[in-house]
N, C-alpha and C. Protein backbone atom coordinates (compact mmCIF):
# COMPACT_ATOMS: atom_id res chain seq x y z
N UNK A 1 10.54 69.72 40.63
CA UNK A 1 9.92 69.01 41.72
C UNK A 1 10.63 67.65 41.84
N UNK A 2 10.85 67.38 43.06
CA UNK A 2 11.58 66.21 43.50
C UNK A 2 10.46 64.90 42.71
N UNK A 3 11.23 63.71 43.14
CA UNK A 3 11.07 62.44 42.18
C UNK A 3 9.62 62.58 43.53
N UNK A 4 10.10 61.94 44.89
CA UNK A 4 9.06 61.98 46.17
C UNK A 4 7.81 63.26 45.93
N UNK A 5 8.26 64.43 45.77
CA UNK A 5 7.14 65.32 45.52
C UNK A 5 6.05 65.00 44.61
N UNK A 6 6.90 64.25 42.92
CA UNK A 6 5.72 63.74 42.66
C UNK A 6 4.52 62.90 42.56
N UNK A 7 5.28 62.37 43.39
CA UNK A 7 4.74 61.07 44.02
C UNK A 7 4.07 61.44 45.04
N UNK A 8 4.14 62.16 45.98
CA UNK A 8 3.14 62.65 46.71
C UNK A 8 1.90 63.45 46.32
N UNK A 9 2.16 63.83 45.16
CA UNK A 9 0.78 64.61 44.69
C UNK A 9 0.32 63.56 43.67
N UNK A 10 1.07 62.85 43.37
CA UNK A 10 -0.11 62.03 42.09
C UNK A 10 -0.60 60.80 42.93
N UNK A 11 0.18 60.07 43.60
CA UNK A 11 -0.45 58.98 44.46
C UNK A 11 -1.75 58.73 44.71
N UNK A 12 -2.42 60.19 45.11
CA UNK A 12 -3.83 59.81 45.54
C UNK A 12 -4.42 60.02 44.38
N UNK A 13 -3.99 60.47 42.97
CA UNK A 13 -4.61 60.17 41.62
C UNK A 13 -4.91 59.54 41.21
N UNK A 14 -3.98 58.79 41.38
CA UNK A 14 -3.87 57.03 41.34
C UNK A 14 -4.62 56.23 41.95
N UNK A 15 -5.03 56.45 43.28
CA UNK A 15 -6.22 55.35 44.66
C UNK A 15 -7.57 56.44 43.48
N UNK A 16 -7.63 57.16 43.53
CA UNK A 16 -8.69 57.70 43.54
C UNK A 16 -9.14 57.23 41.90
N UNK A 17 -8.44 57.27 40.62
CA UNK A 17 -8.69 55.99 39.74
C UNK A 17 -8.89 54.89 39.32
N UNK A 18 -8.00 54.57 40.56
CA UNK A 18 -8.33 53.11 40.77
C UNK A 18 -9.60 52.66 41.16
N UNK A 19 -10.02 53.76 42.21
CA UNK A 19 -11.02 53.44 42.76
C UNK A 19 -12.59 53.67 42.09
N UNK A 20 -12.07 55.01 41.09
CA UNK A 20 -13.25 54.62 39.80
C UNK A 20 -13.27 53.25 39.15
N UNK A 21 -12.29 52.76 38.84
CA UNK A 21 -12.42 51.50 38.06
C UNK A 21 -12.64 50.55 38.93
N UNK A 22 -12.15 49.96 40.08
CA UNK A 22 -13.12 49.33 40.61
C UNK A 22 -14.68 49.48 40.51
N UNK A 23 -15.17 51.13 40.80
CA UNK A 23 -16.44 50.92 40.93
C UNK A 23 -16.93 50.80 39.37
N UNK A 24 -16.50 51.18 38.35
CA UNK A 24 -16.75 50.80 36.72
C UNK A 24 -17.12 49.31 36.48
N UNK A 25 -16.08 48.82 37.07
CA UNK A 25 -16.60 47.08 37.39
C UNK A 25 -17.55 46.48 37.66
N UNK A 26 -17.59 46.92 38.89
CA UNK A 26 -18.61 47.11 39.79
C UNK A 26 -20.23 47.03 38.97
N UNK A 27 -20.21 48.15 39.14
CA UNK A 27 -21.45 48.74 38.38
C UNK A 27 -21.99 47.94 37.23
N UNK A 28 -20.77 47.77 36.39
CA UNK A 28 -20.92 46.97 35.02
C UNK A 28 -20.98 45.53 35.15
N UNK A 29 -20.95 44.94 36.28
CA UNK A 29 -20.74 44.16 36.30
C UNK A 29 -22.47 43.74 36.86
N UNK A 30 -22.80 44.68 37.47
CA UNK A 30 -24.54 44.53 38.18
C UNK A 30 -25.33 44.62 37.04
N UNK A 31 -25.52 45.85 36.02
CA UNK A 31 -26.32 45.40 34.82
C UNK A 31 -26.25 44.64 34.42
N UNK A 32 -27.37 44.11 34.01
CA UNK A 32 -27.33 42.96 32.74
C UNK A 32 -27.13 43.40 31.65
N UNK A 33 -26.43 42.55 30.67
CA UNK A 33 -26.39 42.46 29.65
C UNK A 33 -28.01 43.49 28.78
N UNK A 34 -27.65 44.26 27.95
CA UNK A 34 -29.07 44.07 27.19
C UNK A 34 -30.28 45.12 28.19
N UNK A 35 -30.11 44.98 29.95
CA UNK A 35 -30.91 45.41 30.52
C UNK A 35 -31.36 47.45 30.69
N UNK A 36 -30.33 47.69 30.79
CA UNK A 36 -30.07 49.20 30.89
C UNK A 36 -30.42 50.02 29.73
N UNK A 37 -30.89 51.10 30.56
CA UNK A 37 -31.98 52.37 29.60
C UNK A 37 -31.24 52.95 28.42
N UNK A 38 -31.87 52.02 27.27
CA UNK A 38 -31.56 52.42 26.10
C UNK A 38 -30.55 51.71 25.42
N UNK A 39 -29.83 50.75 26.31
CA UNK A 39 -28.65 50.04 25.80
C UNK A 39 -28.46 49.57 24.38
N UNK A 40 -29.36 48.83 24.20
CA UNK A 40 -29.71 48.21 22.86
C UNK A 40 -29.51 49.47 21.60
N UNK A 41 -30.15 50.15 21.23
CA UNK A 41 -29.95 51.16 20.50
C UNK A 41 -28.74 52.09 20.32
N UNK A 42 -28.21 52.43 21.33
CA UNK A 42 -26.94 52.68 21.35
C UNK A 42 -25.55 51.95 20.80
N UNK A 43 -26.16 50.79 21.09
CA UNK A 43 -24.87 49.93 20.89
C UNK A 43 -25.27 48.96 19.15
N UNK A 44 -26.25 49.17 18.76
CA UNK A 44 -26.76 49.27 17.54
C UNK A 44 -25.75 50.33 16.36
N UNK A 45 -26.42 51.51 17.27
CA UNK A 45 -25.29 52.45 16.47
C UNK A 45 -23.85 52.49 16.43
N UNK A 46 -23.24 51.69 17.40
CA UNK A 46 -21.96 51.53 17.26
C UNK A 46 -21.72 50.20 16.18
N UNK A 47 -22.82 49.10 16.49
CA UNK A 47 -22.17 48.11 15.32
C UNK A 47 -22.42 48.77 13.72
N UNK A 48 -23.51 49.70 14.10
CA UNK A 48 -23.56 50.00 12.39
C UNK A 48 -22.27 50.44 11.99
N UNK A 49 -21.72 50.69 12.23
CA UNK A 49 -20.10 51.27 12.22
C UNK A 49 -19.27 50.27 11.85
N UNK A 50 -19.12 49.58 13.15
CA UNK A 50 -18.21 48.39 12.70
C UNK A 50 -18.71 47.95 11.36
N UNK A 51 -19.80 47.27 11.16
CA UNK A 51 -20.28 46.97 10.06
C UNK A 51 -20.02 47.49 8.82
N UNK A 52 -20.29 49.13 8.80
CA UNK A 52 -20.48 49.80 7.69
C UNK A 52 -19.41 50.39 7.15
N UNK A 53 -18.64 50.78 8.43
CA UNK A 53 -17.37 51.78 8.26
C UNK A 53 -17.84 52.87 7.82
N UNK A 54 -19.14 53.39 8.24
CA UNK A 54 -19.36 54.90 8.42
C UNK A 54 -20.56 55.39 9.08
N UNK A 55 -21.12 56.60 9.26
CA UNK A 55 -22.27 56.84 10.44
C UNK A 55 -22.91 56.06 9.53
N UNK A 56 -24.41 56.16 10.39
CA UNK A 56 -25.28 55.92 9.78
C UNK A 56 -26.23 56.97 9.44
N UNK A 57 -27.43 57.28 8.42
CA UNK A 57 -28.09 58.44 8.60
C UNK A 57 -29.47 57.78 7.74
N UNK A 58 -30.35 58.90 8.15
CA UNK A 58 -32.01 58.25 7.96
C UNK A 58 -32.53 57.90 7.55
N UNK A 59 -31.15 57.67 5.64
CA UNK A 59 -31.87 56.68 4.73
C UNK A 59 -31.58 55.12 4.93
N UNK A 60 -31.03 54.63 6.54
CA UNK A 60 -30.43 53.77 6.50
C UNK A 60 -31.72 52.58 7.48
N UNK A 61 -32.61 54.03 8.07
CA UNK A 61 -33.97 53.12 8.57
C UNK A 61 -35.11 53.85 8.37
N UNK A 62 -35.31 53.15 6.62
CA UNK A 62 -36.30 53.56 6.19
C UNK A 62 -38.03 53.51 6.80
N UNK A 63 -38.20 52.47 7.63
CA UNK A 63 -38.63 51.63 8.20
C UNK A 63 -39.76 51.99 9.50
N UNK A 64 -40.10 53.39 9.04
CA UNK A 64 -40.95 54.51 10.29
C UNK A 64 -42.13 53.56 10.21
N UNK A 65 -43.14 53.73 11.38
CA UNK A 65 -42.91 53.77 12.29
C UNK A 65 -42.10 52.43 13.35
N UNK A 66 -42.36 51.54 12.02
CA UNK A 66 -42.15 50.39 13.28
C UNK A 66 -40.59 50.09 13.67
N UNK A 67 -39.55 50.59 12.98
CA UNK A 67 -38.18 50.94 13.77
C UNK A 67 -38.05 51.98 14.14
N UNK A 68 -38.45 52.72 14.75
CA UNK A 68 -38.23 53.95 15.37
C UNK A 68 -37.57 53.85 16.25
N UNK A 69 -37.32 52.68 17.09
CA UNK A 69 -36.45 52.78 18.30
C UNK A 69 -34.59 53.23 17.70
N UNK A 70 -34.43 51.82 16.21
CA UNK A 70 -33.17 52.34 15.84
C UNK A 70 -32.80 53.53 15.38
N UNK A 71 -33.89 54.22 15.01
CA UNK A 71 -33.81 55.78 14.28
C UNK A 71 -33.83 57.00 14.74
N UNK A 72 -33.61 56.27 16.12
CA UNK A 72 -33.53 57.50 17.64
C UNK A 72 -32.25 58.00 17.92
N UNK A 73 -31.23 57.18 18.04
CA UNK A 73 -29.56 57.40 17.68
C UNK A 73 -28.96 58.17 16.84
N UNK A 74 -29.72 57.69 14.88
CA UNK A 74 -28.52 58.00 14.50
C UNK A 74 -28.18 59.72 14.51
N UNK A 75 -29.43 60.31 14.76
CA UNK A 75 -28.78 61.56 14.82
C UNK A 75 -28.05 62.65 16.20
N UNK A 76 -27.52 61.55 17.25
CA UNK A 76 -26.63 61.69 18.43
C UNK A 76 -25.10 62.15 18.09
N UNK A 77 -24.64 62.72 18.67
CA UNK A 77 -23.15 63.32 18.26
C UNK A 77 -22.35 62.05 18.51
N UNK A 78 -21.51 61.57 17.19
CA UNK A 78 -20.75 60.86 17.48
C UNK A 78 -19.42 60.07 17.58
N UNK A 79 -18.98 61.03 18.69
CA UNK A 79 -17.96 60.77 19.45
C UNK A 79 -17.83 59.45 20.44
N UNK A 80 -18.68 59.41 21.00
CA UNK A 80 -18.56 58.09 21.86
C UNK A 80 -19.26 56.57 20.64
N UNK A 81 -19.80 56.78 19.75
CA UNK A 81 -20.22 55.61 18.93
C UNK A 81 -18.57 55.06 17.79
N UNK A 82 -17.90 56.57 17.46
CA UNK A 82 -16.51 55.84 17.19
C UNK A 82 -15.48 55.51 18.18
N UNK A 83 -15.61 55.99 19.40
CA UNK A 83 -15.11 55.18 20.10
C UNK A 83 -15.09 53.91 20.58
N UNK A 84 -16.27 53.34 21.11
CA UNK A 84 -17.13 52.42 21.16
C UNK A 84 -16.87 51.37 19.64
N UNK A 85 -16.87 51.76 18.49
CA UNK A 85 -16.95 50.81 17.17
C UNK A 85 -14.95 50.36 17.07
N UNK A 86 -14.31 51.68 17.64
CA UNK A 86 -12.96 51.58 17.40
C UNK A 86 -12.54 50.72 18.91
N UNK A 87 -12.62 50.77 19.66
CA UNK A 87 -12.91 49.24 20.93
C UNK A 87 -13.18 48.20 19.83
N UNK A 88 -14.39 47.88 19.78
CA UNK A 88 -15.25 47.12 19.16
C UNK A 88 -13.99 45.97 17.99
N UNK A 89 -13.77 47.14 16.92
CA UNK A 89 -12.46 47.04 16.08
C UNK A 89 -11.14 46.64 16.67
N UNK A 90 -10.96 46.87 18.15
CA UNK A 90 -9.29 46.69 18.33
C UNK A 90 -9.19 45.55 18.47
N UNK A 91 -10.63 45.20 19.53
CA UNK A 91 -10.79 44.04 19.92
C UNK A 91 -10.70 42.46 18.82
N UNK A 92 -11.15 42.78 17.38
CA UNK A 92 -10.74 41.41 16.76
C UNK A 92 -12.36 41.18 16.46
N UNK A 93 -13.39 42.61 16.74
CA UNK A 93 -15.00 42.46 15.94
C UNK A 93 -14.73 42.77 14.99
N UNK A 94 -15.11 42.70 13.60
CA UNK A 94 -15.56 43.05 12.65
C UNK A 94 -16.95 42.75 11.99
N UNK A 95 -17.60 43.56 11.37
CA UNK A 95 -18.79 43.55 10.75
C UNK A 95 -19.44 42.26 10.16
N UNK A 96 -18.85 40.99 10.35
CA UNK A 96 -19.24 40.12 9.41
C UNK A 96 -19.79 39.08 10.75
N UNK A 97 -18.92 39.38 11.85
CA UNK A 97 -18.86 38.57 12.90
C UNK A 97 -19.97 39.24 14.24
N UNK A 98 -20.36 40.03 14.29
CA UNK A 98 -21.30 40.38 15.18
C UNK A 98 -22.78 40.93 14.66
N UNK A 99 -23.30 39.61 15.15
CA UNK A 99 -25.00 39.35 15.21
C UNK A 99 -25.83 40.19 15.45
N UNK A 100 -27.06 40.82 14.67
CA UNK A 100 -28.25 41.77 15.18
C UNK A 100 -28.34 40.77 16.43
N UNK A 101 -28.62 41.82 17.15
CA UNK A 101 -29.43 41.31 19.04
C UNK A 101 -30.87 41.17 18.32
N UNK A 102 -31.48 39.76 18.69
CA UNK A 102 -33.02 39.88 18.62
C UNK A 102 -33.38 40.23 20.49
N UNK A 103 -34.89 40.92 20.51
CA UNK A 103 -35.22 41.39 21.50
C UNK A 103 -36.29 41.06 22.07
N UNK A 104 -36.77 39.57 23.22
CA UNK A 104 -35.29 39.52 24.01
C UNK A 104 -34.78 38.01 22.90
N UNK A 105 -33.48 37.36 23.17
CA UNK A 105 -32.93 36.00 22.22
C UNK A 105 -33.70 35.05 22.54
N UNK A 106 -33.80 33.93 22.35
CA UNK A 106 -34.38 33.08 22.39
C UNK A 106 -33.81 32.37 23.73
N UNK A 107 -33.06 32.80 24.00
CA UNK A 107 -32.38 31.78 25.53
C UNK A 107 -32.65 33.15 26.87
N UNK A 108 -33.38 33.87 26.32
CA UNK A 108 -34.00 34.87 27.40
C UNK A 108 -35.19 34.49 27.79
N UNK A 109 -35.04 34.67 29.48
CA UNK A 109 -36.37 34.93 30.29
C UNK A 109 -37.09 36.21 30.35
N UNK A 110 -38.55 36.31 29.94
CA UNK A 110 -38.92 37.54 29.68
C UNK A 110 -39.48 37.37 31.56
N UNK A 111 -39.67 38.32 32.27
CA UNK A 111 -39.68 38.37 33.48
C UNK A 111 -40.63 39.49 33.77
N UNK A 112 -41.41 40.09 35.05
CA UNK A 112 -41.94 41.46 35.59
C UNK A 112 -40.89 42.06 35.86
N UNK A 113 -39.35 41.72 36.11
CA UNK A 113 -38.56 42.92 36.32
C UNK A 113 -38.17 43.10 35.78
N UNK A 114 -37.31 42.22 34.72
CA UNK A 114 -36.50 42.84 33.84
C UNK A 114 -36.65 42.80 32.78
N UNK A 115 -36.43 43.33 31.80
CA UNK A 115 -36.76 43.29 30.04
C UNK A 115 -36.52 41.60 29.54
N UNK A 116 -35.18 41.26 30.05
CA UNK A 116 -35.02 40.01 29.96
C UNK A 116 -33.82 39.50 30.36
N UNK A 117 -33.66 38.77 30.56
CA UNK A 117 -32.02 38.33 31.53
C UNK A 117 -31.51 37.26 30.68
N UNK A 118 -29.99 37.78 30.39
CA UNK A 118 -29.16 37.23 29.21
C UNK A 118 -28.70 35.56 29.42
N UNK A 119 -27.99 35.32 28.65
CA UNK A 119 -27.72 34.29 29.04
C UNK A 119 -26.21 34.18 29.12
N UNK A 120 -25.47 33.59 30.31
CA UNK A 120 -24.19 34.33 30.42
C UNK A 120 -23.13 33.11 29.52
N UNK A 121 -23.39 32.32 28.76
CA UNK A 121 -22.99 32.05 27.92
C UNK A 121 -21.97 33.23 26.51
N UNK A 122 -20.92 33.05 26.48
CA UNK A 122 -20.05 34.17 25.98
C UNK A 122 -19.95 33.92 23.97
N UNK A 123 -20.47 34.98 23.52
CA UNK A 123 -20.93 34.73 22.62
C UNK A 123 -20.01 36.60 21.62
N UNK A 124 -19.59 36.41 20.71
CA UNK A 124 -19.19 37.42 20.17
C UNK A 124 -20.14 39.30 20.38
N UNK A 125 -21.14 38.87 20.02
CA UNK A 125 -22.10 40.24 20.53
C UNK A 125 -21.81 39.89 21.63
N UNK A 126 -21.44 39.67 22.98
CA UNK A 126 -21.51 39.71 24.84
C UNK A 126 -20.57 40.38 24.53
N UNK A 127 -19.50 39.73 23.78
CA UNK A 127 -18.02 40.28 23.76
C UNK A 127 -17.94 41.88 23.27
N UNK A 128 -18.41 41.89 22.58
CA UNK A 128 -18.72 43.53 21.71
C UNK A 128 -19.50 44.43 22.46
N UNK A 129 -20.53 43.90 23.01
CA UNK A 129 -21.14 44.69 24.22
C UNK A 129 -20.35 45.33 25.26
N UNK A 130 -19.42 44.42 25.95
CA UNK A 130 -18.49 44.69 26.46
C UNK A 130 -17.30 45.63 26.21
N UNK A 131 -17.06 45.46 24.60
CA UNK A 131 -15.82 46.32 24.29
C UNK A 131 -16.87 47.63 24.29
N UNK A 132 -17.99 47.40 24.05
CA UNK A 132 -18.76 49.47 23.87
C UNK A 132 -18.93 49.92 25.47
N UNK A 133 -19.13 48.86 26.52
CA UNK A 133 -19.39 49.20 27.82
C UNK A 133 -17.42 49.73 28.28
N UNK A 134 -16.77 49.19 27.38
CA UNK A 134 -15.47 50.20 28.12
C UNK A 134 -15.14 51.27 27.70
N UNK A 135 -15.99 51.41 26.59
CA UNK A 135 -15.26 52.96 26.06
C UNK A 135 -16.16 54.17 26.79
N UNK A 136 -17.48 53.39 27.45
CA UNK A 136 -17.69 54.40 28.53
C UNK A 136 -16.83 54.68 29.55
N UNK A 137 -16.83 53.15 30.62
CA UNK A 137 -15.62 53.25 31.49
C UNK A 137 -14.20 54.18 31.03
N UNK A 138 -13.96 54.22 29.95
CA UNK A 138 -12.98 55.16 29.77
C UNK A 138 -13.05 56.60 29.88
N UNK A 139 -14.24 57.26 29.43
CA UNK A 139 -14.45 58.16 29.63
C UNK A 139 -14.80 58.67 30.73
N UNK A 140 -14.97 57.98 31.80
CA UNK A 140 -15.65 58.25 33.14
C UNK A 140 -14.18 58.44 33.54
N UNK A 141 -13.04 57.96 33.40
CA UNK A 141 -11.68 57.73 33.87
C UNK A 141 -11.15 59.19 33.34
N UNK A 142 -10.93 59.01 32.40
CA UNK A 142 -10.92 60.78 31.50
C UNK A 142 -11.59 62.47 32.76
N UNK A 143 -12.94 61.68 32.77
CA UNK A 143 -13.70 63.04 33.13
C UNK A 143 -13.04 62.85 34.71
N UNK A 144 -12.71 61.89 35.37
CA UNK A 144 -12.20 62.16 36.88
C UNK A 144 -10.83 62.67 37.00
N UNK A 145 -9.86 62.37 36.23
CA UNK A 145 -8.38 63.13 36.38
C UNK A 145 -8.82 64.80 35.49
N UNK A 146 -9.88 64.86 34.30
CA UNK A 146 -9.70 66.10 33.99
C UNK A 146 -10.36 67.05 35.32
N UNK A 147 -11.30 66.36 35.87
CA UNK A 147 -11.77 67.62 37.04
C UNK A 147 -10.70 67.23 38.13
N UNK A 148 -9.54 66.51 37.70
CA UNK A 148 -8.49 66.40 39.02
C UNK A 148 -7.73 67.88 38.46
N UNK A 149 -7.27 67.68 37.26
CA UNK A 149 -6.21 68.65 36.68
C UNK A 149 -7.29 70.09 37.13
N UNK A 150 -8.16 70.62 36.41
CA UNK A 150 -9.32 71.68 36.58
C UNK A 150 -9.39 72.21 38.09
N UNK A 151 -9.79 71.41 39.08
CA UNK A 151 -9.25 71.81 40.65
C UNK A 151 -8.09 72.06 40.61
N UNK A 152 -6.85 71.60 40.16
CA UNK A 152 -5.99 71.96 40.59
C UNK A 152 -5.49 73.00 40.06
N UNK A 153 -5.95 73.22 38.94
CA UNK A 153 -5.29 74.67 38.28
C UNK A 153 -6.08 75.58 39.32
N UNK A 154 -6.84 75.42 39.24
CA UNK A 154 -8.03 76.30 40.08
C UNK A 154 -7.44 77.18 41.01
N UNK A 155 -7.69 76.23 41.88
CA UNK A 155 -7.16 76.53 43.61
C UNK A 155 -5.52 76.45 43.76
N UNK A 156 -4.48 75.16 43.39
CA UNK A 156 -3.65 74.84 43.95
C UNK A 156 -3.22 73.98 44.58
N UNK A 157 -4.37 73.46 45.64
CA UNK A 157 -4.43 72.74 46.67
C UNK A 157 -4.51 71.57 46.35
N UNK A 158 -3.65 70.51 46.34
CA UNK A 158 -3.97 68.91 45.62
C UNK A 158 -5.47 68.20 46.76
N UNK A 159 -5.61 69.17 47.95
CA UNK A 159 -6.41 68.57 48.92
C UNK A 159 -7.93 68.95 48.43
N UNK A 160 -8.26 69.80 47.22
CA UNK A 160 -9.20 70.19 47.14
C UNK A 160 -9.34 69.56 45.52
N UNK A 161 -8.27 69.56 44.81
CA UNK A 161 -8.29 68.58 43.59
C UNK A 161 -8.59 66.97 43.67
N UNK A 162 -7.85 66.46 44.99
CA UNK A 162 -8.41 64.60 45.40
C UNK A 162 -9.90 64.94 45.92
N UNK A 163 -10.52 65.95 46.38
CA UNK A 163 -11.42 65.81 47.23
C UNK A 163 -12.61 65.89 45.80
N UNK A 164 -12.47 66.76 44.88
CA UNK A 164 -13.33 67.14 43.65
C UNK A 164 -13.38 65.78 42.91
N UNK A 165 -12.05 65.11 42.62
CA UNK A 165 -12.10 64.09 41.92
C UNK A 165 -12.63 62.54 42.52
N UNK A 166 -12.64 62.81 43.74
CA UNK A 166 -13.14 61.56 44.60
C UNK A 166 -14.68 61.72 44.64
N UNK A 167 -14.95 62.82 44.77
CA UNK A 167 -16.68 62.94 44.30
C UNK A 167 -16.87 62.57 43.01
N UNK A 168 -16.99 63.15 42.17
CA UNK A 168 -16.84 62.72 40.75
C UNK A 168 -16.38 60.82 40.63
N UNK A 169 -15.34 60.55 41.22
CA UNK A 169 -15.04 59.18 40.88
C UNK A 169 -15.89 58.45 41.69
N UNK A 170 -16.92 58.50 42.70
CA UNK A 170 -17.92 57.70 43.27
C UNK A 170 -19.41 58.15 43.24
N UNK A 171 -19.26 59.28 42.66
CA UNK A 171 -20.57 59.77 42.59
C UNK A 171 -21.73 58.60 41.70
N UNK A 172 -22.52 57.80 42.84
CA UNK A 172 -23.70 56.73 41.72
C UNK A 172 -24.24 57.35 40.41
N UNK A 173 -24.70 58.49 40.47
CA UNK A 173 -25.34 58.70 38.76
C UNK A 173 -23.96 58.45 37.90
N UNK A 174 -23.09 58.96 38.51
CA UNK A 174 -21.82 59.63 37.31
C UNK A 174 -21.54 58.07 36.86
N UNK A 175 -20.85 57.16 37.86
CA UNK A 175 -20.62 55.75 37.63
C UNK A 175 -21.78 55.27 36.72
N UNK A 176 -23.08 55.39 37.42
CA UNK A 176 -23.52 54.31 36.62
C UNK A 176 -23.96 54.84 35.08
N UNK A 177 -24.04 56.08 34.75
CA UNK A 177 -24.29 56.59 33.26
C UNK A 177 -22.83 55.73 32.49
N UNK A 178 -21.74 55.58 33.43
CA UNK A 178 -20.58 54.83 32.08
C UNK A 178 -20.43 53.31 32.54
N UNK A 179 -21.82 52.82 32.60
CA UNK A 179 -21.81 51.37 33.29
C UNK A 179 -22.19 50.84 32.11
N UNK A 180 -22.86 51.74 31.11
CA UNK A 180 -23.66 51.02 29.92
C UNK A 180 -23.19 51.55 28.98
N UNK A 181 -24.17 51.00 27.67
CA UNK A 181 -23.69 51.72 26.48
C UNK A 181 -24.62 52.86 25.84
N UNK A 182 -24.15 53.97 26.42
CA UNK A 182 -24.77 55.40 26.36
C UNK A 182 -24.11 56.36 26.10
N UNK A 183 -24.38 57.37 25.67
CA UNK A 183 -23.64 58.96 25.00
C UNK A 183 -23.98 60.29 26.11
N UNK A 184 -25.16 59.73 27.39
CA UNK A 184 -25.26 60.63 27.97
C UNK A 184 -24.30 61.72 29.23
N UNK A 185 -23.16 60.99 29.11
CA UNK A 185 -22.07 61.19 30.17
C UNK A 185 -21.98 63.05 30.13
């Protein structure tokens, strides 16, 4: 295939990635910190990691009933929590340097809408939050070129592979499940 041929079929791979990550931004950029279903716990289980340098498991929250929220995780498949801890890690976190989240901090407004609204002051946990909120964004990036490749084996048609992957790359649930720090993708 010519140099132009491939460039004509991957080009719109490319807008159409891009245009997930814009909306990854996007999205991530509208939650709050801390605010989104389940965030906290999730991203718990990823620092236990950083921290520990290994899963965690149920002798690690002895602590029934009244931690039960952290003891909801550890038995989640985990693939996206070493991803998330190995971010976490590239980034320059390590276990000594990122803070339990109290819930909500002390520089939080507890509010009727929201659990509590952060304070955008940049603080090592914001930072780490952040590195676990991209290893979703990554995977959302992942799952839109693999159902690009998947159409295209399929059918053939690159017009029916941009059209599969452009759903998928704007679809609101799909975006916003890798807006946070969650395993439900």
């Amino acid at each position: 295939m010519s140099r132009f041929g491939v460039q004509r079929i991957y080009l719109p791979l490319v807008a159409i990635l891009l245009l997930r990550v814009a909306a990854s931004v996007g999205y991530t950029a509208a939650f709050p910190l801390w605010e989104t279903l389940d965030e906290l716990n999730h991203y718990r289980y990823a620092e236990f990691i950083v921290a520990n340098n290994r899963l965690p498991t149920r002798a690690d929250y002895p602590a029934l009933p009244d931690d039960i929220q952290n003891l909801v995780q550890y038995n989640q498949p985990p693939l996206f929590y070493l991803t998330a801890a190995l971010l976490m890690r590239l980034g320059g976190i390590d276990g000594e340097q990122v803070l339990p989240v109290p819930a909500p901090p002390a520089e939080c407004v507890v509010g009727p809408e929201h659990f509590f609204i952060a304070s955008t002051t940049p603080t090592t946990t914001t930072y780490a939050l952040t590195l676990a909120r991209a290893a979703n964004d990554l995977t959302g990036l992942i799952a839109v070129f693999v159902t690009w490749q998947a159409a295209y084996i399929r059918w053939r048609d690159r017009r029916v592979a941009n059209a599969a992957a452009l759903i998928l790359a704007l679809s609101p649930p799909a975006v916003a499940l890798t807006a946070w720090v969650n395993n439900d993708q």
